[in-house]
N, C-alpha and C. Protein backbone atom coordinates (compact mmCIF):
# COMPACT_ATOMS: atom_id res chain seq x y z
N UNK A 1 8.17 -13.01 -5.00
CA UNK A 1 8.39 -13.07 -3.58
C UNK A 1 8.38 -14.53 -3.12
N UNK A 2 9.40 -14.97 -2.44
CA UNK A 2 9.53 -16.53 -1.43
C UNK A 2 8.30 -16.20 -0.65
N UNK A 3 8.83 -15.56 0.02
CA UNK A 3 7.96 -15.59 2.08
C UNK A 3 6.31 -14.92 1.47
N UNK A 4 5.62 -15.96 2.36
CA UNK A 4 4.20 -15.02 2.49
C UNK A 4 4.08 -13.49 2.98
N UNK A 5 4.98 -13.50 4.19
CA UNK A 5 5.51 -12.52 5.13
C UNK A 5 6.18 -11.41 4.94
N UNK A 6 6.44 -10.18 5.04
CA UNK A 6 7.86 -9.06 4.26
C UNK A 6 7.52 -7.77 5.73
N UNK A 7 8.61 -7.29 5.58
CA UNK A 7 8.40 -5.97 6.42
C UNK A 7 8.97 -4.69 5.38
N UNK A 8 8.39 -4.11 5.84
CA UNK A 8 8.96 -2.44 5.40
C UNK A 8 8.36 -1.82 5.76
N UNK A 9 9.74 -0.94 5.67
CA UNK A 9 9.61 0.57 6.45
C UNK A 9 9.36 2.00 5.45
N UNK A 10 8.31 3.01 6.29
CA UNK A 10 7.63 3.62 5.60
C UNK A 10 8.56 4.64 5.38
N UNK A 11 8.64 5.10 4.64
CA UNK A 11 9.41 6.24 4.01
C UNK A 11 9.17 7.57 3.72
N UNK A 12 7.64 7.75 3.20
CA UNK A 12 6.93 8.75 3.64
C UNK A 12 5.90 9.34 4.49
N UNK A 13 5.40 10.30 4.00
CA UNK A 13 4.25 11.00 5.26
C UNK A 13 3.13 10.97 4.50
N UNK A 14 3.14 9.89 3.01
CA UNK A 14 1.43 9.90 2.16
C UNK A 14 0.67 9.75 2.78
N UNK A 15 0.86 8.71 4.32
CA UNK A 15 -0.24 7.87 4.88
C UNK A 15 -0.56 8.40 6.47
N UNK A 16 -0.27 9.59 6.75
CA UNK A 16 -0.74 10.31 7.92
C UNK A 16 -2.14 10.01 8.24
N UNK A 17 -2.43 10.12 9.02
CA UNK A 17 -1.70 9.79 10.23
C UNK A 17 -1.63 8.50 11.00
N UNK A 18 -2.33 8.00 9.74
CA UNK A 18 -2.22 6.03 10.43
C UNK A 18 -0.73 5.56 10.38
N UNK A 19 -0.06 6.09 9.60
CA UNK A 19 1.45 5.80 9.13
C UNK A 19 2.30 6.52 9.21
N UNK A 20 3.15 6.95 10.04
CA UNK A 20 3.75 7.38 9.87
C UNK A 20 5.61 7.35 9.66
N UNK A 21 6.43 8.27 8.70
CA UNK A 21 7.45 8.19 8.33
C UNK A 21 8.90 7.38 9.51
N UNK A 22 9.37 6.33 9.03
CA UNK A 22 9.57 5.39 9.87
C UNK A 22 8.96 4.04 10.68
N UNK A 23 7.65 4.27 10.36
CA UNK A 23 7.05 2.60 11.08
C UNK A 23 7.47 1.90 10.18
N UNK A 24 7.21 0.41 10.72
CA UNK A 24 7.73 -0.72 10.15
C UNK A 24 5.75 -1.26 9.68
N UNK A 25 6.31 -1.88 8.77
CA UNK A 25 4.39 -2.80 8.35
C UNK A 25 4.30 -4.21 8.06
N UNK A 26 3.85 -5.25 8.81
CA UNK A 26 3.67 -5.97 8.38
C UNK A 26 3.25 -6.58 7.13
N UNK A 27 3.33 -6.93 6.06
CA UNK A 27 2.74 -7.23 4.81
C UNK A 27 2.23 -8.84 3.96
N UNK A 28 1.18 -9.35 3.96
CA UNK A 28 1.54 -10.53 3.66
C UNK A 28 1.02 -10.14 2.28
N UNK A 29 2.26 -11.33 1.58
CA UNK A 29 2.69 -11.19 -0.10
C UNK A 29 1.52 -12.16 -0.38
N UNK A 30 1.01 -12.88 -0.09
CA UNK A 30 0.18 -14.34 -0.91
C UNK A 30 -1.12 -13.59 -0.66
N UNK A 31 -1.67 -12.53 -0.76
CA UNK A 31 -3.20 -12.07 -0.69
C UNK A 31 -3.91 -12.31 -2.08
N UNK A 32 -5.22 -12.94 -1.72
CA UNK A 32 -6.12 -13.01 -2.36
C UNK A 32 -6.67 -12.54 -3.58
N UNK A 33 -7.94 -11.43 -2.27
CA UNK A 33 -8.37 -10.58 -2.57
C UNK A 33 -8.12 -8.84 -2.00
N UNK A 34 -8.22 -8.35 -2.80
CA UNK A 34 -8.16 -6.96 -2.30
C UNK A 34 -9.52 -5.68 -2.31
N UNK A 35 -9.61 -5.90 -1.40
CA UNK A 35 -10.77 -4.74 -1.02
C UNK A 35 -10.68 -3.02 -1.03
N UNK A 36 -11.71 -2.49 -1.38
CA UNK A 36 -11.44 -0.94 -1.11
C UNK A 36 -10.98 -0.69 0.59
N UNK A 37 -10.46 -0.27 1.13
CA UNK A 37 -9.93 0.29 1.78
C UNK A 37 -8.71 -0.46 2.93
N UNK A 38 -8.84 -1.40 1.88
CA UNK A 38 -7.19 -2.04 2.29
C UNK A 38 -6.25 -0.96 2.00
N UNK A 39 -5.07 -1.35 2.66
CA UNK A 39 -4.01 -0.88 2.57
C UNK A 39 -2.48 -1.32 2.34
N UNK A 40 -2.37 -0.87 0.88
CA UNK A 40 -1.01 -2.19 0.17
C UNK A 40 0.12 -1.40 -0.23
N UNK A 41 1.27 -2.02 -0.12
CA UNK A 41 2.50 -2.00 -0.67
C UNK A 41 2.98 -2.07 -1.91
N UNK A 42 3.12 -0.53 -2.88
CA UNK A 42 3.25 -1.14 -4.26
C UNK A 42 4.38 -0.83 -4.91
N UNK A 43 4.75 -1.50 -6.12
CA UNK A 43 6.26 -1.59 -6.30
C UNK A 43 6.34 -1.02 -7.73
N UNK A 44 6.46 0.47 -7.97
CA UNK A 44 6.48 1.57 -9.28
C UNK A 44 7.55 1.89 -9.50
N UNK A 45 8.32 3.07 -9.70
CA UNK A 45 9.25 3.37 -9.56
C UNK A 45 9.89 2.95 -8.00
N UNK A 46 9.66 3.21 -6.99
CA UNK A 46 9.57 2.84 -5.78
C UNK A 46 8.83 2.20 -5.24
N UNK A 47 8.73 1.99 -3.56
CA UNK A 47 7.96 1.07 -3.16
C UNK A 47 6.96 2.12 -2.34
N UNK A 48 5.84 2.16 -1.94
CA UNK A 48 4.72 2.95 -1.89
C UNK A 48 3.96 2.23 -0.86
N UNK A 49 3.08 3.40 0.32
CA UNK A 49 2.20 2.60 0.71
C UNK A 49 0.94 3.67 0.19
N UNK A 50 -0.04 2.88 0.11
CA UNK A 50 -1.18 3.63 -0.57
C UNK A 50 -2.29 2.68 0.44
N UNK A 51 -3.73 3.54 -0.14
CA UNK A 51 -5.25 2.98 0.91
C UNK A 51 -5.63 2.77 -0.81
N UNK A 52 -6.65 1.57 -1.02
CA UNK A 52 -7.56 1.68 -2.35
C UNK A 52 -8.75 2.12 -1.86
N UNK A 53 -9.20 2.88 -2.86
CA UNK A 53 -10.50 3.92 -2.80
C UNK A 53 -11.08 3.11 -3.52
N UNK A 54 -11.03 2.70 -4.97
CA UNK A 54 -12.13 2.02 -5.70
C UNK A 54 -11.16 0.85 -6.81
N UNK A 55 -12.58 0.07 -6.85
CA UNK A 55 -11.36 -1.06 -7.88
C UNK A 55 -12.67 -1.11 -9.13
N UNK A 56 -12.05 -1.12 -10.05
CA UNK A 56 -12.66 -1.08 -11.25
C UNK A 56 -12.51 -1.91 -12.27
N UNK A 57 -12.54 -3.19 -12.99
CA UNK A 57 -12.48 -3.71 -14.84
C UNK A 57 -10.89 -4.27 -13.40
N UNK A 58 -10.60 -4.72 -12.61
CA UNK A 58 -9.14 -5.30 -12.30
C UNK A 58 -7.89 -4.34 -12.15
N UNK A 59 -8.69 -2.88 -12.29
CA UNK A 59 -8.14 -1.54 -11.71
C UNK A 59 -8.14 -1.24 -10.52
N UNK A 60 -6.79 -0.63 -9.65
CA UNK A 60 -6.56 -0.39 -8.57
C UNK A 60 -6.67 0.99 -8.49
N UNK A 61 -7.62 2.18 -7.51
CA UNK A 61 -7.59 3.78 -7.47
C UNK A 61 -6.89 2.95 -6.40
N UNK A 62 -5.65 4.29 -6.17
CA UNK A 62 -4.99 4.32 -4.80
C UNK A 62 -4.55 5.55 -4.31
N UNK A 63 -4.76 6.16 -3.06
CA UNK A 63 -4.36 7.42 -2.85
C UNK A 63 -3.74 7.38 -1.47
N UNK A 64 -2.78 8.12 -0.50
CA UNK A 64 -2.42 8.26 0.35
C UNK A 64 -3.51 8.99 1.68
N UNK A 65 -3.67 8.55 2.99
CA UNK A 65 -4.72 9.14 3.40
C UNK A 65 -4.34 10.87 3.27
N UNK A 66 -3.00 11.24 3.63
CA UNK A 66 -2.48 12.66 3.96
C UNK A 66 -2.79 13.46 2.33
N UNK A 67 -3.54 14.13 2.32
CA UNK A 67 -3.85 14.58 0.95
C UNK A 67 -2.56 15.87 0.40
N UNK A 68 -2.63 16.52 1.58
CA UNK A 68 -1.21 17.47 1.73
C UNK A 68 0.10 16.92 0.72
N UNK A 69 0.38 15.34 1.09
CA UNK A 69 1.96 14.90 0.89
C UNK A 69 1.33 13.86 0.40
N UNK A 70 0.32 13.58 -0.27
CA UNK A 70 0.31 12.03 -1.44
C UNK A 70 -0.13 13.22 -2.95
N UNK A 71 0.67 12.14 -3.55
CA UNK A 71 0.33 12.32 -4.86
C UNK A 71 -0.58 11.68 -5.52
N UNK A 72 -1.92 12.32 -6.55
CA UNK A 72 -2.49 11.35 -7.01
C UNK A 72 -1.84 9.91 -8.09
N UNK A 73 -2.11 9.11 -8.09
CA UNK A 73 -1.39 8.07 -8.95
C UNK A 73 -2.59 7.30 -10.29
N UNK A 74 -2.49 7.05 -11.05
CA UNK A 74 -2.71 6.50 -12.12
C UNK A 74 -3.22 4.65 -11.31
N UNK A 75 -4.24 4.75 -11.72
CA UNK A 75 -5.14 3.46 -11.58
C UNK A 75 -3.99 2.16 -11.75
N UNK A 76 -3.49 0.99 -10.64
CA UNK A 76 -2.61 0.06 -11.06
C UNK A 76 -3.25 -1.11 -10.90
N UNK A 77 -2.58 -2.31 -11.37
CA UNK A 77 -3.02 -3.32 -11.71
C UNK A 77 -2.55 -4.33 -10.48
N UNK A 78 -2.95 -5.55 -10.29
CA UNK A 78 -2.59 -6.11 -9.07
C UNK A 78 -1.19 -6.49 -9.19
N UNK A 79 -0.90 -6.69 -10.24
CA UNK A 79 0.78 -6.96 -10.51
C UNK A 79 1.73 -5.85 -9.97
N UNK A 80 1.52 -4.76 -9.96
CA UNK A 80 1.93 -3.52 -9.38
C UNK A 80 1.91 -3.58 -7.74
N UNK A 81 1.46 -4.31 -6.93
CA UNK A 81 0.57 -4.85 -5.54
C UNK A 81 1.91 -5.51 -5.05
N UNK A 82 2.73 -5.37 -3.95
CA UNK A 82 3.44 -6.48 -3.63
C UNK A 82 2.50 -7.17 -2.26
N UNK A 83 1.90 -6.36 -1.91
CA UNK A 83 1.15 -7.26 -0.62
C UNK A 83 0.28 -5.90 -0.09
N UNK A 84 -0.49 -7.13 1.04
CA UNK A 84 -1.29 -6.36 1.79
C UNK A 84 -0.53 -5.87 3.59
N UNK A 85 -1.00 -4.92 3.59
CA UNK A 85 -0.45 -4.42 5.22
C UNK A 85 -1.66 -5.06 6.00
N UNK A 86 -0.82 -5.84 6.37
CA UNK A 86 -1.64 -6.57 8.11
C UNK A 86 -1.38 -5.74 9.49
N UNK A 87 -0.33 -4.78 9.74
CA UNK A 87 -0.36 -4.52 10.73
C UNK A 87 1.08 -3.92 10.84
N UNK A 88 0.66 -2.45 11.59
CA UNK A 88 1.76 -1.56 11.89
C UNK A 88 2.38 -1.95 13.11
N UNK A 89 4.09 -2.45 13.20
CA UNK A 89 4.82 -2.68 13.56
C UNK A 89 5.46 -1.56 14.60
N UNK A 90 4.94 -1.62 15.96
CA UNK A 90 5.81 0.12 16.53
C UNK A 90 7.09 -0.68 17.56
C-alpha cells in the first residue's frame, strides 16, 4: 500500500450492526499495533471486515459481530491485515 489512508466499502452483513452492507470505512494502512477488539480490513480470498477477539504467538482470532452471516475463519497473520478501521464513513 502507498497511502496511509484507503476507503472501502462494505460488502457484507458479517459486521451487523455496527456495519452495515454498503458503508464506506475509513482505514489507515501504516498501523502499529493491533488490539483485541479492533476492527480490520483483511485481504484472503477477498477483502473482509472482521472485529479481533484474541491474538495469540502473532495470531489473529477474527470473527464478524453478526454471528447469523459471519463465518468462522482460521486464525491470520498480520500480513493478511490490510489496515485498521478508524471510522465509518455515512
Amino acid at each position: 500500500m502507498c497511502f496511509p489512508i484507503s476507503f472501502f466499502k462494505i460488502k457484507d452483513r458479517s459486521m451487523l450492526p455496527a456495519f452495515k452492507e454498503g458503508d464506506f470505512v475509513l482505514v489507515n494502512n501504516w498501523f502499529n499495533k493491533l488490539n483485541i477488539n479492533d476492527v480490520v480490513i483483511l485481504k484472503l480470498d477477498k477483502y473482509l471486515i472482521k472485529r479481533i477477539t484474541k491474538i495469540n504467538n502473532n495470531k489473529y482470532f477474527v470473527e464478524g459481530d453478526n454471528k447469523k452471516e459471519s463465518k468462522k475463519l482460521l486464525p491470520v497473520t498480520k500480513k493478511d491485515i490490510v489496515g485498521k478501521v478508524i471510522k465509518k464513513i455515512i
